[in-house]
PDB file of N, CA and C in Angstrom:
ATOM      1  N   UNK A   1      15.349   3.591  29.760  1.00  0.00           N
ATOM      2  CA  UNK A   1      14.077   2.929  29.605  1.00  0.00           C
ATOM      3  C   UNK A   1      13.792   2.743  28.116  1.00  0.00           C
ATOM      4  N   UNK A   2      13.381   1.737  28.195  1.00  0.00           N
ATOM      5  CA  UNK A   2      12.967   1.358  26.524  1.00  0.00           C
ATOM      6  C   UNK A   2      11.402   2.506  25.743  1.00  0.00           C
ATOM      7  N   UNK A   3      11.889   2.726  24.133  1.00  0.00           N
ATOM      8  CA  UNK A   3      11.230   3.389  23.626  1.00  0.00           C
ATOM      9  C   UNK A   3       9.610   2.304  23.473  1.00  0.00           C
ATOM     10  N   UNK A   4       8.454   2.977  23.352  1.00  0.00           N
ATOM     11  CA  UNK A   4       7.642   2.010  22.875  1.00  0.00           C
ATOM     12  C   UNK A   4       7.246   2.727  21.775  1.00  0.00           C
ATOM     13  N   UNK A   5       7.028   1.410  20.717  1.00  0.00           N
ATOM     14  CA  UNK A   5       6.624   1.901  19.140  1.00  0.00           C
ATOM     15  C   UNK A   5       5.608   2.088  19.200  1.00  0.00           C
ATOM     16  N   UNK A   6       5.072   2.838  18.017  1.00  0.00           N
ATOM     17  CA  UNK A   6       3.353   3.330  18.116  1.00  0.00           C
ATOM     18  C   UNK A   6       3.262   2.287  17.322  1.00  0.00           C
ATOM     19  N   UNK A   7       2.029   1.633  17.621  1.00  0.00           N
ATOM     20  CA  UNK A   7       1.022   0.431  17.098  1.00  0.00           C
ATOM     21  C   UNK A   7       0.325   1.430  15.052  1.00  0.00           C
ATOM     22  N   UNK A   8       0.544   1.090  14.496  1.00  0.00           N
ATOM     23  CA  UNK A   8      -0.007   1.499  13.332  1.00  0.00           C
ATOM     24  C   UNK A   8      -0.734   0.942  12.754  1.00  0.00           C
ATOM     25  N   UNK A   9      -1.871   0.924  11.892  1.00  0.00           N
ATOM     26  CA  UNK A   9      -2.716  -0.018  10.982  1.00  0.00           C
ATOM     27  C   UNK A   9      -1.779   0.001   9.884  1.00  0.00           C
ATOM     28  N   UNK A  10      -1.252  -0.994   9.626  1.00  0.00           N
ATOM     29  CA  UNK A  10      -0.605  -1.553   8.173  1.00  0.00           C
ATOM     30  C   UNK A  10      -1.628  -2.370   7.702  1.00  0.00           C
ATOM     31  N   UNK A  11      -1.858  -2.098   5.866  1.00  0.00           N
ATOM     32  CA  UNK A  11      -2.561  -2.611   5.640  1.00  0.00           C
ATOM     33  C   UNK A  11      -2.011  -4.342   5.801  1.00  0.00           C
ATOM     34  N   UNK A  12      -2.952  -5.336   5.596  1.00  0.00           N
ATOM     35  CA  UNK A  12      -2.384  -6.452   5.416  1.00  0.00           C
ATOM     36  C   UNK A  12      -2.126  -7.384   3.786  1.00  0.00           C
ATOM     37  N   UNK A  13      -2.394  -6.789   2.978  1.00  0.00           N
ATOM     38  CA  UNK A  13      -2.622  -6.814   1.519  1.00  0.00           C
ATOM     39  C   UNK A  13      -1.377  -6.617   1.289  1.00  0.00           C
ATOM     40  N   UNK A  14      -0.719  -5.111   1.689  1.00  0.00           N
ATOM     41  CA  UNK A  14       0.690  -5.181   0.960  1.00  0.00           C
ATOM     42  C   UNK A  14       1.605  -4.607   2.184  1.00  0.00           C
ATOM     43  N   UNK A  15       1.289  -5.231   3.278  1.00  0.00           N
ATOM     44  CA  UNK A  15       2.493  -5.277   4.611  1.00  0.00           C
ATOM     45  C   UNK A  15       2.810  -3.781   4.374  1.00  0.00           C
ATOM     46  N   UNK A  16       2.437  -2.331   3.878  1.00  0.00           N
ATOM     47  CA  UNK A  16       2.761  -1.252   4.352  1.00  0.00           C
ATOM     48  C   UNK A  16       3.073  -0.433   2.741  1.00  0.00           C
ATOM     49  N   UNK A  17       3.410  -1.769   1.806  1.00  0.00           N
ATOM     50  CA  UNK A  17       4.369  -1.069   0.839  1.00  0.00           C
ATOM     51  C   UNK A  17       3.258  -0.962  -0.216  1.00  0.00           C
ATOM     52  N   UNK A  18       2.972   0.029  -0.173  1.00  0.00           N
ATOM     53  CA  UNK A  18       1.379   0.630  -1.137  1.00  0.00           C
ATOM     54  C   UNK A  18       1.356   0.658  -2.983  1.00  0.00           C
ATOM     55  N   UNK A  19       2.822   0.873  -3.239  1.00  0.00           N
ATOM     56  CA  UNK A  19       2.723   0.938  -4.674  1.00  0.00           C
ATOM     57  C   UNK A  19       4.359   0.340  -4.871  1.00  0.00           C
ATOM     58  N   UNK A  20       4.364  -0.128  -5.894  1.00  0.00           N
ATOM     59  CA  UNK A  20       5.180  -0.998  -6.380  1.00  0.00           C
ATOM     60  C   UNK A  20       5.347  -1.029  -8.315  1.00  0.00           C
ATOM     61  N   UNK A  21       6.928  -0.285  -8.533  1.00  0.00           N
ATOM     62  CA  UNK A  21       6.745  -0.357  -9.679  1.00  0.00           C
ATOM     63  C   UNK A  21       7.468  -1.372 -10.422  1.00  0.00           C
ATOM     64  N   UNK A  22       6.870  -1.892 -11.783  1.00  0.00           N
ATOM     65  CA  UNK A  22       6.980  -2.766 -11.968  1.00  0.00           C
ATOM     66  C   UNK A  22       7.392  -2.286 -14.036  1.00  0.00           C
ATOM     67  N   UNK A  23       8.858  -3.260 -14.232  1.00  0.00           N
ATOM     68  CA  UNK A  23       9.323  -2.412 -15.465  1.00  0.00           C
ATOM     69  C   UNK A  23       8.592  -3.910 -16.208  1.00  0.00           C
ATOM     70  N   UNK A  24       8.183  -3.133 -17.844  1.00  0.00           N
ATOM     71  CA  UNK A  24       8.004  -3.785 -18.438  1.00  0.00           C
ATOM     72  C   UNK A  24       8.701  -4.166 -19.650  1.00  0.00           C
ATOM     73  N   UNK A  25      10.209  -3.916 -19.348  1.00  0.00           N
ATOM     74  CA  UNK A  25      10.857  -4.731 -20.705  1.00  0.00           C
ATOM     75  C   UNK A  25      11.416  -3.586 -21.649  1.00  0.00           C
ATOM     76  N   UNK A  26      10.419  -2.916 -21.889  1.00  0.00           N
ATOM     77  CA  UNK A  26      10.876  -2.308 -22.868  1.00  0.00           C
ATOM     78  C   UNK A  26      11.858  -0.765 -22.188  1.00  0.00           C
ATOM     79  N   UNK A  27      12.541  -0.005 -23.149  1.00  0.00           N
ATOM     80  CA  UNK A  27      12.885   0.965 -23.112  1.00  0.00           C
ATOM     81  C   UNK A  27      12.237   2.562 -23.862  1.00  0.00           C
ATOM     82  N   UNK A  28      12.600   3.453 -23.005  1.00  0.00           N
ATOM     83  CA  UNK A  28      12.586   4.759 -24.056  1.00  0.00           C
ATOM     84  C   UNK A  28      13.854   4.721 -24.568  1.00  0.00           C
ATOM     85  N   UNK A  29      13.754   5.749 -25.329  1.00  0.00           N
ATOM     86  CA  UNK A  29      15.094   6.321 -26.507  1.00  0.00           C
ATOM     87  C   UNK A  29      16.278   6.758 -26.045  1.00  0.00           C
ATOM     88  N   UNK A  30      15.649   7.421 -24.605  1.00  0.00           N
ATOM     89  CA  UNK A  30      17.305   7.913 -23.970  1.00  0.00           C
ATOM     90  C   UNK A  30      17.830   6.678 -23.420  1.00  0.00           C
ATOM     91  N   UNK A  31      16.956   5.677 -23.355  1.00  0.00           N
ATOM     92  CA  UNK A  31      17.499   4.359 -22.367  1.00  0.00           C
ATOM     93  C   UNK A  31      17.142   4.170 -21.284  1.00  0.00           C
ATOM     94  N   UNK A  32      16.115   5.091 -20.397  1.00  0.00           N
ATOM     95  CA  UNK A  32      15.514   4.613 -19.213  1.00  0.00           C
ATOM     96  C   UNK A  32      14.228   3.448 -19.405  1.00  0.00           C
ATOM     97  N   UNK A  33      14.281   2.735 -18.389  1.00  0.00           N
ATOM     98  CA  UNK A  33      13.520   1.699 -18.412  1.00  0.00           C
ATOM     99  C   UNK A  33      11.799   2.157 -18.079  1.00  0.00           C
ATOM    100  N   UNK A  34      10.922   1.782 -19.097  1.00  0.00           N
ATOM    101  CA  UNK A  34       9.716   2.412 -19.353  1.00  0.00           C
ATOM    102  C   UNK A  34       9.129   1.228 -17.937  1.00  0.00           C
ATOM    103  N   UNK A  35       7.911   2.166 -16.872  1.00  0.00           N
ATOM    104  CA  UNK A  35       7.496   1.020 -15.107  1.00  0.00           C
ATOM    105  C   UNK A  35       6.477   1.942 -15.659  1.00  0.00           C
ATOM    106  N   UNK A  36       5.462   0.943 -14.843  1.00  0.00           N
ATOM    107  CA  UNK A  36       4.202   1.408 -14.360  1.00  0.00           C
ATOM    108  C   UNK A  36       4.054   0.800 -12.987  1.00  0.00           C
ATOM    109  N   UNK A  37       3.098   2.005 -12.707  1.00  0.00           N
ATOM    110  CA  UNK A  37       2.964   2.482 -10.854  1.00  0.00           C
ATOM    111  C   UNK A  37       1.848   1.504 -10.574  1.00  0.00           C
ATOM    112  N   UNK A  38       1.866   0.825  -9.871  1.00  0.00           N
ATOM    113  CA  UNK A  38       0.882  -0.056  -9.199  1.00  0.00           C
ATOM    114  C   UNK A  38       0.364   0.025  -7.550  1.00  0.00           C
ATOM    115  N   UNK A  39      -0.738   0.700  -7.506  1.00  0.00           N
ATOM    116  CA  UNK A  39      -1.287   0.839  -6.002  1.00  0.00           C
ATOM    117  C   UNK A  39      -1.960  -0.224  -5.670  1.00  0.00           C
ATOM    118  N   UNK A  40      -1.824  -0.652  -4.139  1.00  0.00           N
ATOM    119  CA  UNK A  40      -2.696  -1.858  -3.562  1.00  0.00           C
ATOM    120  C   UNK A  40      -4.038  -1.455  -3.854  1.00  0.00           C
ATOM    121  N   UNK A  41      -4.934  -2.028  -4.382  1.00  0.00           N
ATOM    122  CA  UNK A  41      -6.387  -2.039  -4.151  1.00  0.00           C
ATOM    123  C   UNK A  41      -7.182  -1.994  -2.665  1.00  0.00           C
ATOM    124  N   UNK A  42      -6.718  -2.656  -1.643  1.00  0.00           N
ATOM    125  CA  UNK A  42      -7.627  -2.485  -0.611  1.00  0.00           C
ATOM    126  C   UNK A  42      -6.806  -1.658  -0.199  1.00  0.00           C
ATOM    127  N   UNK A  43      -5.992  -0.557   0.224  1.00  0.00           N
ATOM    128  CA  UNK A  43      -5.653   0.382   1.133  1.00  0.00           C
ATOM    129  C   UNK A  43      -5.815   1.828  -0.065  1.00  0.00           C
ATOM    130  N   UNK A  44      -5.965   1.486  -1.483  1.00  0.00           N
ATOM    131  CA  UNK A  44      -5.626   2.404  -2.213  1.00  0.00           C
ATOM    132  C   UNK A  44      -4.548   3.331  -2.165  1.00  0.00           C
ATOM    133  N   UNK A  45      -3.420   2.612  -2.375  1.00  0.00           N
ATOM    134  CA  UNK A  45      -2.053   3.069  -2.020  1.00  0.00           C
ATOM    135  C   UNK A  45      -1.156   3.945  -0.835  1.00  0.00           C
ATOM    136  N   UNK A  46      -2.348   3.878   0.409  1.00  0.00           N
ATOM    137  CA  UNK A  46      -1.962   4.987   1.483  1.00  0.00           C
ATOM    138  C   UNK A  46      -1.163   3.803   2.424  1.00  0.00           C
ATOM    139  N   UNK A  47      -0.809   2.446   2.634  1.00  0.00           N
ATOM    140  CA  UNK A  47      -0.178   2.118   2.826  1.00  0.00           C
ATOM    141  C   UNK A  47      -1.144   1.347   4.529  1.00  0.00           C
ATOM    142  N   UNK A  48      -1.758   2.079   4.750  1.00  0.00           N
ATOM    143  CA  UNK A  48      -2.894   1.565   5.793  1.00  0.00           C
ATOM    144  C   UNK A  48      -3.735   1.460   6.102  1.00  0.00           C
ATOM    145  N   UNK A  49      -4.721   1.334   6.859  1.00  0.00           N
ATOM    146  CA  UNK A  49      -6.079   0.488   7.054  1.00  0.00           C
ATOM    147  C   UNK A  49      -6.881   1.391   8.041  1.00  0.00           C
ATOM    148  N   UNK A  50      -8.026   1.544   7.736  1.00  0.00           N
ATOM    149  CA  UNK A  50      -9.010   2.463   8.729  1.00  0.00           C
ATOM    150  C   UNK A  50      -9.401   1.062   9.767  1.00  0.00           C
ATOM    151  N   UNK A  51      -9.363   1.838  11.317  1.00  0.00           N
ATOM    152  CA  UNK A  51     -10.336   0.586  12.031  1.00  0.00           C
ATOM    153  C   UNK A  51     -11.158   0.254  11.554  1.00  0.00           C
ATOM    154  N   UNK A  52     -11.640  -1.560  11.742  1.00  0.00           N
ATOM    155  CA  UNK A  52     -12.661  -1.893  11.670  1.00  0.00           C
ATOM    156  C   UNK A  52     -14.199  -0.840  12.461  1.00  0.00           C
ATOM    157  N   UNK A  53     -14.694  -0.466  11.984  1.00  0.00           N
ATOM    158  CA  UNK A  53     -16.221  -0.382  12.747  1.00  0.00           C
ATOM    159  C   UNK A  53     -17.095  -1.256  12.831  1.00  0.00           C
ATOM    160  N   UNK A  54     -17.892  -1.583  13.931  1.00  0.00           N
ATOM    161  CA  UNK A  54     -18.776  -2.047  14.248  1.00  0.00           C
ATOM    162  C   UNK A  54     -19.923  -1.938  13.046  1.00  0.00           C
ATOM    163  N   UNK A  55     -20.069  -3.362  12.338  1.00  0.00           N
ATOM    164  CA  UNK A  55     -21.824  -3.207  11.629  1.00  0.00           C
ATOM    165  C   UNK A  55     -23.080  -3.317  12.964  1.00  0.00           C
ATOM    166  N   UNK A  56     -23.882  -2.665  12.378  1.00  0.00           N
ATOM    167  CA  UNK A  56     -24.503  -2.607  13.328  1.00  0.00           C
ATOM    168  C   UNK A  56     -26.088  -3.112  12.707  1.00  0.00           C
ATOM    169  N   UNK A  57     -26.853  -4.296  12.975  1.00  0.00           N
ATOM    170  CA  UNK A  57     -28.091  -4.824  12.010  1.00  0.00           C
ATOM    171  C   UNK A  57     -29.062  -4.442  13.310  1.00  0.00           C
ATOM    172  N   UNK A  58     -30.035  -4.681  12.665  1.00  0.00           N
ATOM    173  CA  UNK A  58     -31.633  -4.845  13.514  1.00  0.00           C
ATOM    174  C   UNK A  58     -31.796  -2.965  14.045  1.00  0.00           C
ATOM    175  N   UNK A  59     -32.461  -2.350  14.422  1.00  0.00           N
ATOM    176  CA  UNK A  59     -32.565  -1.440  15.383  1.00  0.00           C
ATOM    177  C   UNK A  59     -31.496  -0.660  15.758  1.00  0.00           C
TER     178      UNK A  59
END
């Protein structure tokens, strides 16, 4: 019988992949390439999404 996958909230901003580093050119002294860490803004780098809740106006 077939497995069924669990349904997950991925964010939709960055399809799951939360931080992403990104080199800027230059080097350090030993020769590794100097990145900075970049987190998605709307999931804040956890990679997924809280349910929507209900707004709720009037009463």
């Amino acid at each position: 019988m077939p497995q069924h996958a669990q349904n997950t909230r991925v964010c939709r901003d960055c399809d799951g992949f939360a931080t992403a580093a990104i080199t800027t050119g230059t080097r350090h002294t030993d020769g590794t390439r100097s990145t900075l860490r970049v987190t998605c803004p709307s999931c804040q780098g956890t990679g997924r999404t809280l349910p929507a809740s209900f707004a709720r106006t009037g009463r």
